[in-house]
C-alpha atoms as a PDB file:
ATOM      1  CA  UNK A   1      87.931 -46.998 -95.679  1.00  0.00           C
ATOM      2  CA  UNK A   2      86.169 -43.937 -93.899  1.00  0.00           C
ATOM      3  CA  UNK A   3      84.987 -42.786 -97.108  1.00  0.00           C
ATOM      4  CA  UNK A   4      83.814 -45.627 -98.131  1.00  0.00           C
ATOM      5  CA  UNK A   5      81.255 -46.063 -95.078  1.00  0.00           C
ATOM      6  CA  UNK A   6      80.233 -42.717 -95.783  1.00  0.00           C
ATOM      7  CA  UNK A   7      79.000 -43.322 -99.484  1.00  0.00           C
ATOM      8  CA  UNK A   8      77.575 -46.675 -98.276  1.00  0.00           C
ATOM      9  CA  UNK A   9      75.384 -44.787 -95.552  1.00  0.00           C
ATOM     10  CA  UNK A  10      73.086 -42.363 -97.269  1.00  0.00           C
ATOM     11  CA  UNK A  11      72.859 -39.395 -95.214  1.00  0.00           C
ATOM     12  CA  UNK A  12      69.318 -37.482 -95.404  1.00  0.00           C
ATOM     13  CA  UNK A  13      69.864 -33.523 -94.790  1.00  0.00           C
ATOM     14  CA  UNK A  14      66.107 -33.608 -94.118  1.00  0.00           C
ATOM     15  CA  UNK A  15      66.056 -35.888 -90.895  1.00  0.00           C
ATOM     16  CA  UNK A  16      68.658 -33.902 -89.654  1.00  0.00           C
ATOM     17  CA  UNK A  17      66.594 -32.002 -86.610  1.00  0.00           C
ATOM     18  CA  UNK A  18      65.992 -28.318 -87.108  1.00  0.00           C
ATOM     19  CA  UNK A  19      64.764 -26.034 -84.625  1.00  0.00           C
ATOM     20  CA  UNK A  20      62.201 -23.053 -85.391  1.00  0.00           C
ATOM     21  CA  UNK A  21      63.405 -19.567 -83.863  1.00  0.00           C
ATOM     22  CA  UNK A  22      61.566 -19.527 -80.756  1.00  0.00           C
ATOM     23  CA  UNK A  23      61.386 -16.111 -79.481  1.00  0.00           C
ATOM     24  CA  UNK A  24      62.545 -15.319 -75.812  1.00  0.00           C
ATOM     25  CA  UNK A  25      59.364 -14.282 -74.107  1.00  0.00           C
ATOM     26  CA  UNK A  26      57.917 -17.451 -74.726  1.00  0.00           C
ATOM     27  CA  UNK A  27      61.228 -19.300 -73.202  1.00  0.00           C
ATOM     28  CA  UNK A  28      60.443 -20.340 -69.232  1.00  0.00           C
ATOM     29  CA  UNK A  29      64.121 -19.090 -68.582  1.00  0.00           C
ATOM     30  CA  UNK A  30      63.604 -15.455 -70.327  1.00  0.00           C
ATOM     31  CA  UNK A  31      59.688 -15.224 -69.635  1.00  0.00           C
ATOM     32  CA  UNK A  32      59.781 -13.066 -66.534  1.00  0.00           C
ATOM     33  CA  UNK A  33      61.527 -10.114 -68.450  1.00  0.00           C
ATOM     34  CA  UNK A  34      58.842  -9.743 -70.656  1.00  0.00           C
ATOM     35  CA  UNK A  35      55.588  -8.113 -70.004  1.00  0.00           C
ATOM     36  CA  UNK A  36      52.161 -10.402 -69.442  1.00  0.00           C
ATOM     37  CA  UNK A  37      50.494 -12.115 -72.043  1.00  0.00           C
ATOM     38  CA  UNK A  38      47.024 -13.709 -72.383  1.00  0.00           C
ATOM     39  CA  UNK A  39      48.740 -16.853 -72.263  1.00  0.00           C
ATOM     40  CA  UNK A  40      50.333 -17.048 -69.269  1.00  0.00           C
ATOM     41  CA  UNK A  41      47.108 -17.693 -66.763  1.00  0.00           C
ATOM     42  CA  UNK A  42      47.753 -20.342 -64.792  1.00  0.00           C
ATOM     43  CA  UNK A  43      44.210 -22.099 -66.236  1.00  0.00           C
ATOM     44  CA  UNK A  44      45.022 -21.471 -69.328  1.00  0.00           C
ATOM     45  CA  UNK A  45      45.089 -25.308 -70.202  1.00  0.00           C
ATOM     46  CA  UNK A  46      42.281 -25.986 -67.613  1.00  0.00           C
ATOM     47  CA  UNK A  47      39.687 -24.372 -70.117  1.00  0.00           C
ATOM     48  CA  UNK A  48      37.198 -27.538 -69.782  1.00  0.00           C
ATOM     49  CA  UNK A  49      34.591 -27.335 -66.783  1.00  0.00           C
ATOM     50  CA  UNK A  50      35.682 -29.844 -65.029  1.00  0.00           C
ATOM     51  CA  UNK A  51      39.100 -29.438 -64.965  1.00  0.00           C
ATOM     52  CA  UNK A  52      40.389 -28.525 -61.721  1.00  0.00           C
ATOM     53  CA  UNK A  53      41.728 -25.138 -61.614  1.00  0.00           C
ATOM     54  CA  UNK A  54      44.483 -23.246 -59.283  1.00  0.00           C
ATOM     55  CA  UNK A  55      42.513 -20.315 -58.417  1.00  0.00           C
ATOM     56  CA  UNK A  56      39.150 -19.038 -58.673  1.00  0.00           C
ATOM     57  CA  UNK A  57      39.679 -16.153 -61.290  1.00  0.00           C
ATOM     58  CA  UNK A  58      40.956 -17.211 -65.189  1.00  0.00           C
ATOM     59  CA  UNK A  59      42.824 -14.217 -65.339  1.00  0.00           C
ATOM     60  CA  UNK A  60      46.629 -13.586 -64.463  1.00  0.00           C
ATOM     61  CA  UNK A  61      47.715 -11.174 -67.081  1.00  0.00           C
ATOM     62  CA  UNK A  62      46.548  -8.580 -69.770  1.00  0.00           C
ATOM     63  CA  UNK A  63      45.767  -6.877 -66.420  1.00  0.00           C
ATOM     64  CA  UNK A  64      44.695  -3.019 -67.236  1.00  0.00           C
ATOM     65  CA  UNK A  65      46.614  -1.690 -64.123  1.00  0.00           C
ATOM     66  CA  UNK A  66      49.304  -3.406 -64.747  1.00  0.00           C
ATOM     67  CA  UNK A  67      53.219  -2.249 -63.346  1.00  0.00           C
ATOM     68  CA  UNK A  68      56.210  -3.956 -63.649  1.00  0.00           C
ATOM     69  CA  UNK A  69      57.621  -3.990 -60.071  1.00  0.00           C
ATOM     70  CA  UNK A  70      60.481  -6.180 -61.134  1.00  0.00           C
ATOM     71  CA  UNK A  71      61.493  -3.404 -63.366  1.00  0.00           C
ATOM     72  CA  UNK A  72      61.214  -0.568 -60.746  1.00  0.00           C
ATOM     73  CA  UNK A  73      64.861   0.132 -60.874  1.00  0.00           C
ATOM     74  CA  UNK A  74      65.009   0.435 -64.678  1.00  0.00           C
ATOM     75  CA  UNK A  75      61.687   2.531 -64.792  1.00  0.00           C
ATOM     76  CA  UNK A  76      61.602   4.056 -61.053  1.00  0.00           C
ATOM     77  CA  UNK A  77      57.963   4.260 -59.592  1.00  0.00           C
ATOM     78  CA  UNK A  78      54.743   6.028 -60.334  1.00  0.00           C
ATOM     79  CA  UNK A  79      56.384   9.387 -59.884  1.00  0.00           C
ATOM     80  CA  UNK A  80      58.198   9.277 -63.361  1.00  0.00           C
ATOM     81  CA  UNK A  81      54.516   8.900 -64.830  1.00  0.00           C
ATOM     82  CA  UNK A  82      52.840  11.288 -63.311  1.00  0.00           C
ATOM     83  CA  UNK A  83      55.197  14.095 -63.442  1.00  0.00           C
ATOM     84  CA  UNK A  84      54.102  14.443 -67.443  1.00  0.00           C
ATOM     85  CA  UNK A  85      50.746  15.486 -66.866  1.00  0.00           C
ATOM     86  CA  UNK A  86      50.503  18.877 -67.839  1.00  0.00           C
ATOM     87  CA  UNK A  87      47.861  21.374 -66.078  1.00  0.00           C
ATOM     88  CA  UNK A  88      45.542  22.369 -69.688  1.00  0.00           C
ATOM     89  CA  UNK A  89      45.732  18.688 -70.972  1.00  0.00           C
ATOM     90  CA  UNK A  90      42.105  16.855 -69.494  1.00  0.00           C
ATOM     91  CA  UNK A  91      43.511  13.194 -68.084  1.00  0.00           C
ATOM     92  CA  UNK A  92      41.533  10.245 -69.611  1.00  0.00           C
ATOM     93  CA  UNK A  93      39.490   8.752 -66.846  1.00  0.00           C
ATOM     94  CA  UNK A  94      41.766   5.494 -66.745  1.00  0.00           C
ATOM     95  CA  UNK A  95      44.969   6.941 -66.648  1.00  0.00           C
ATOM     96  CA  UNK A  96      43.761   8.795 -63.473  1.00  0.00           C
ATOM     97  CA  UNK A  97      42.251   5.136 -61.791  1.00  0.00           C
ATOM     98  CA  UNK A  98      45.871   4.091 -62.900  1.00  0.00           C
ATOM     99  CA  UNK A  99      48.119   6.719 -61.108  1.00  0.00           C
ATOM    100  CA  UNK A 100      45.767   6.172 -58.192  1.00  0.00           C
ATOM    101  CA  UNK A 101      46.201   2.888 -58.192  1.00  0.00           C
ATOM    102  CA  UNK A 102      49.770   2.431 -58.191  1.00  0.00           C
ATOM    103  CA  UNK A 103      50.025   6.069 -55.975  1.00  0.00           C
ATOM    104  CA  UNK A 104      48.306   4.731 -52.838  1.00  0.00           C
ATOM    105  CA  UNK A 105      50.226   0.797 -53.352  1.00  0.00           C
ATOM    106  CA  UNK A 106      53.670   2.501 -54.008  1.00  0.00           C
ATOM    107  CA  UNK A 107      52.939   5.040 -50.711  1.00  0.00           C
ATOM    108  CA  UNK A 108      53.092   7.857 -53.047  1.00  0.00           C
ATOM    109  CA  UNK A 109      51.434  11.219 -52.098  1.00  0.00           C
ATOM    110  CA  UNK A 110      51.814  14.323 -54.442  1.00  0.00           C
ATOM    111  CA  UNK A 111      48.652  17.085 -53.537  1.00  0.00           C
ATOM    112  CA  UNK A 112      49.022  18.724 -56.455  1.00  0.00           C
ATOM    113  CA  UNK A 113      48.542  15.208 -58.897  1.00  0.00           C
ATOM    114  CA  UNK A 114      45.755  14.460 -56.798  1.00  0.00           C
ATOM    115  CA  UNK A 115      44.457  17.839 -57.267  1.00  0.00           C
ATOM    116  CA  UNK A 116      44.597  17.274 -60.770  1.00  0.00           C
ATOM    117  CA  UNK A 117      43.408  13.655 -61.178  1.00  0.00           C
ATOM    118  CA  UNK A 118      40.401  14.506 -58.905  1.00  0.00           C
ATOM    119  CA  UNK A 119      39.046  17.408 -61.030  1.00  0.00           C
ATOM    120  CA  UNK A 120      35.259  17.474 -62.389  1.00  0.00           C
ATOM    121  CA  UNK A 121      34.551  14.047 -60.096  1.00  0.00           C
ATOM    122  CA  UNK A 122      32.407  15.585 -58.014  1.00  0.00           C
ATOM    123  CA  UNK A 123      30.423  17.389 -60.432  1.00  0.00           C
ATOM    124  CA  UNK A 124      30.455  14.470 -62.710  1.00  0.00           C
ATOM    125  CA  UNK A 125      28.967  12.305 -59.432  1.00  0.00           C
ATOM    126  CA  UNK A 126      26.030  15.069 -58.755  1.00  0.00           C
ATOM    127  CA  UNK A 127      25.632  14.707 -62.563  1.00  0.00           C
ATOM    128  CA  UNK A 128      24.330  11.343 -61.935  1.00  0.00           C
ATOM    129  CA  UNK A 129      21.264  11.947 -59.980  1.00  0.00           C
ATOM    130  CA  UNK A 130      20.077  14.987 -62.314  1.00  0.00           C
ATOM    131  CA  UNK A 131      17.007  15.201 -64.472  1.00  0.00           C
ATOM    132  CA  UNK A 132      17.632  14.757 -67.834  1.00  0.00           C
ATOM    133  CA  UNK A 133      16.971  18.272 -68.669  1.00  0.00           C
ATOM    134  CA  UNK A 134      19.837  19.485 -65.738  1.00  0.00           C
ATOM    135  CA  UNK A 135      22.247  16.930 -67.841  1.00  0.00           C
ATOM    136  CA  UNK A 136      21.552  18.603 -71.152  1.00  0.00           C
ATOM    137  CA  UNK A 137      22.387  21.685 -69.444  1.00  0.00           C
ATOM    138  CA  UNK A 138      25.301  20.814 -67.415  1.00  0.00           C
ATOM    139  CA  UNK A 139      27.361  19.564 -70.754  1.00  0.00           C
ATOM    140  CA  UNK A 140      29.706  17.488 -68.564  1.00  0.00           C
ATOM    141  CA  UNK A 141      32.038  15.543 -70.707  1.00  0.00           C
ATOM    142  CA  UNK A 142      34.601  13.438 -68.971  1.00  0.00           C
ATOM    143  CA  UNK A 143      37.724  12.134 -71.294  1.00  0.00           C
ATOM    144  CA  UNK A 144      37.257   8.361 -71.555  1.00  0.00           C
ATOM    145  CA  UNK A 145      33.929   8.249 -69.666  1.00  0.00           C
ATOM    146  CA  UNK A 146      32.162   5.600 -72.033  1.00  0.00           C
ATOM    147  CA  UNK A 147      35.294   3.407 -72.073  1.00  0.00           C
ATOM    148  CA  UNK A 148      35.840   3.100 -68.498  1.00  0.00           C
ATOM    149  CA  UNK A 149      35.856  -0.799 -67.112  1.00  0.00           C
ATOM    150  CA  UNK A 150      35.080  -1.662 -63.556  1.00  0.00           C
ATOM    151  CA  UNK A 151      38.508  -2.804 -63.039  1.00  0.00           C
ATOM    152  CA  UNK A 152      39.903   0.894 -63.201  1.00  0.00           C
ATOM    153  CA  UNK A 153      37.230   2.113 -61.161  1.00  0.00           C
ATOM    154  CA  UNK A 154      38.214  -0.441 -58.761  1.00  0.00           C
ATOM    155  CA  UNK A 155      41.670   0.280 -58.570  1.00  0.00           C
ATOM    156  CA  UNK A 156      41.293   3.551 -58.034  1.00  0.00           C
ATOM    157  CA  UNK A 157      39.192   2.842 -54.673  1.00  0.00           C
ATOM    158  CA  UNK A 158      41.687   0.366 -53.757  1.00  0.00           C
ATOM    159  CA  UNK A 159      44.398   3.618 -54.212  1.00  0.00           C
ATOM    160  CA  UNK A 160      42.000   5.544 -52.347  1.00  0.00           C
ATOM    161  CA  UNK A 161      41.890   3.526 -49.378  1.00  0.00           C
ATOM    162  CA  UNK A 162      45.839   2.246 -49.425  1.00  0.00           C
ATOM    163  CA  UNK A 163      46.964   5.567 -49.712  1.00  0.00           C
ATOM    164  CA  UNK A 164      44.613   7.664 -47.394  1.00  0.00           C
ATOM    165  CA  UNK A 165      44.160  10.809 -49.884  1.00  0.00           C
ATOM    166  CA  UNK A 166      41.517  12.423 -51.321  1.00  0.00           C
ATOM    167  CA  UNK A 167      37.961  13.588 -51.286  1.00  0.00           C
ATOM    168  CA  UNK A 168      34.978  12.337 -50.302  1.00  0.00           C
ATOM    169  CA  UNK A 169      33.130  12.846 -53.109  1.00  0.00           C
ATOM    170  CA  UNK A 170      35.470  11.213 -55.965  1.00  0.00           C
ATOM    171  CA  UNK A 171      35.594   8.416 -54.317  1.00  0.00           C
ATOM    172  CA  UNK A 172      31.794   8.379 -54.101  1.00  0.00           C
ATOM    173  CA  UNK A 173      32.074   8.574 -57.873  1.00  0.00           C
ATOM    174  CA  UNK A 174      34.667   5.924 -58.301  1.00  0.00           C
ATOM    175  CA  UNK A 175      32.689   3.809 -56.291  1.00  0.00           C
ATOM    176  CA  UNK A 176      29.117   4.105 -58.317  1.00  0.00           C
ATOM    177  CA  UNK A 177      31.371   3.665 -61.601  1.00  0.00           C
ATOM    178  CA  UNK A 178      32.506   0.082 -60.541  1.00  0.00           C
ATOM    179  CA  UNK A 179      28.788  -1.149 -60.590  1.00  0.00           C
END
């Protein structure tokens, strides 16, 4: 009798429902372990101009200086980064606004990194009021110099202030670099 309900009702495979693979980082349960995406703003929806939005700024993620603080027991802090920088290697001008960054919001205080991370800043500051015949002579280069955002130049003065270190003079030079 079964059997004969089943042959009577024609089952269709195809409105069975199937679901895609959806990869965990885009799951709400599993997002947190993943790093930040573009996507996850909290106005990311709200792109009309008269939407109301949450907060002022669009962004949330893709953030340049970003750290994974939920992580800091898998990764440890800043220290583990900057204890690879090597003494002949030049340090690209955005790594340096990163380990300051994260140096003066973790507490973090090596003299010797800063030292290092600090190097040619002054020079490269004086550099900026020179004639452009003292600039052709100087032959300043500073790794990463063209590419460098405001955003890195601002956190670097924010790890300048949090953290109390440094000199005088790079921080006059991180400062003129966020305008």
């Amino acid at each position: 009798m079964l059997s004969s309900l089943v042959s009577r009702q024609q089952i269709r495979l195809t409105t069975l429902p199937v679901r895609a693979f959806t990869h965990p980082q885009w799951c709400k349960k599993t997002r947190h372990l993943f790093k930040p995406k573009y996507f996850d703003d909290i106005n990311y929806d709200n792109d009309r101009r008269w939407d109301t939005k949450k907060r002022r700024f669009r962004y949330r993620t893709q953030d340049p200086l970003f750290f994974d603080y939920e992580m800091k027991y898998l990764s440890g802090d800043i220290s583990n980064f900057y204890r690879f920088i090597q003494p002949s290697v030049a340090v690209p001008l955005h790594k340096r606004a990163y380990l300051l960054y994260h140096m003066g919001r973790q507490g973090v205080y090596d003299e010797k990194v800063v030292e290092k991370l600090e190097e040619n800043l002054a020079l490269a500051y004086s550099r900026f009021f020179m004639t452009a015949e003292e600039k052709k002579a100087s032959k300043l280069f500073l790794l990463g110099e063209k590419h460098l955002f405001g955003r890195y130049a601002w956190g670097a003065v924010i790890g300048y202030y949090k953290g109390n270190f440094g000199t005088a003079q790079a921080l006059k030079y991180w400062e003129y670099m966020m305008l």
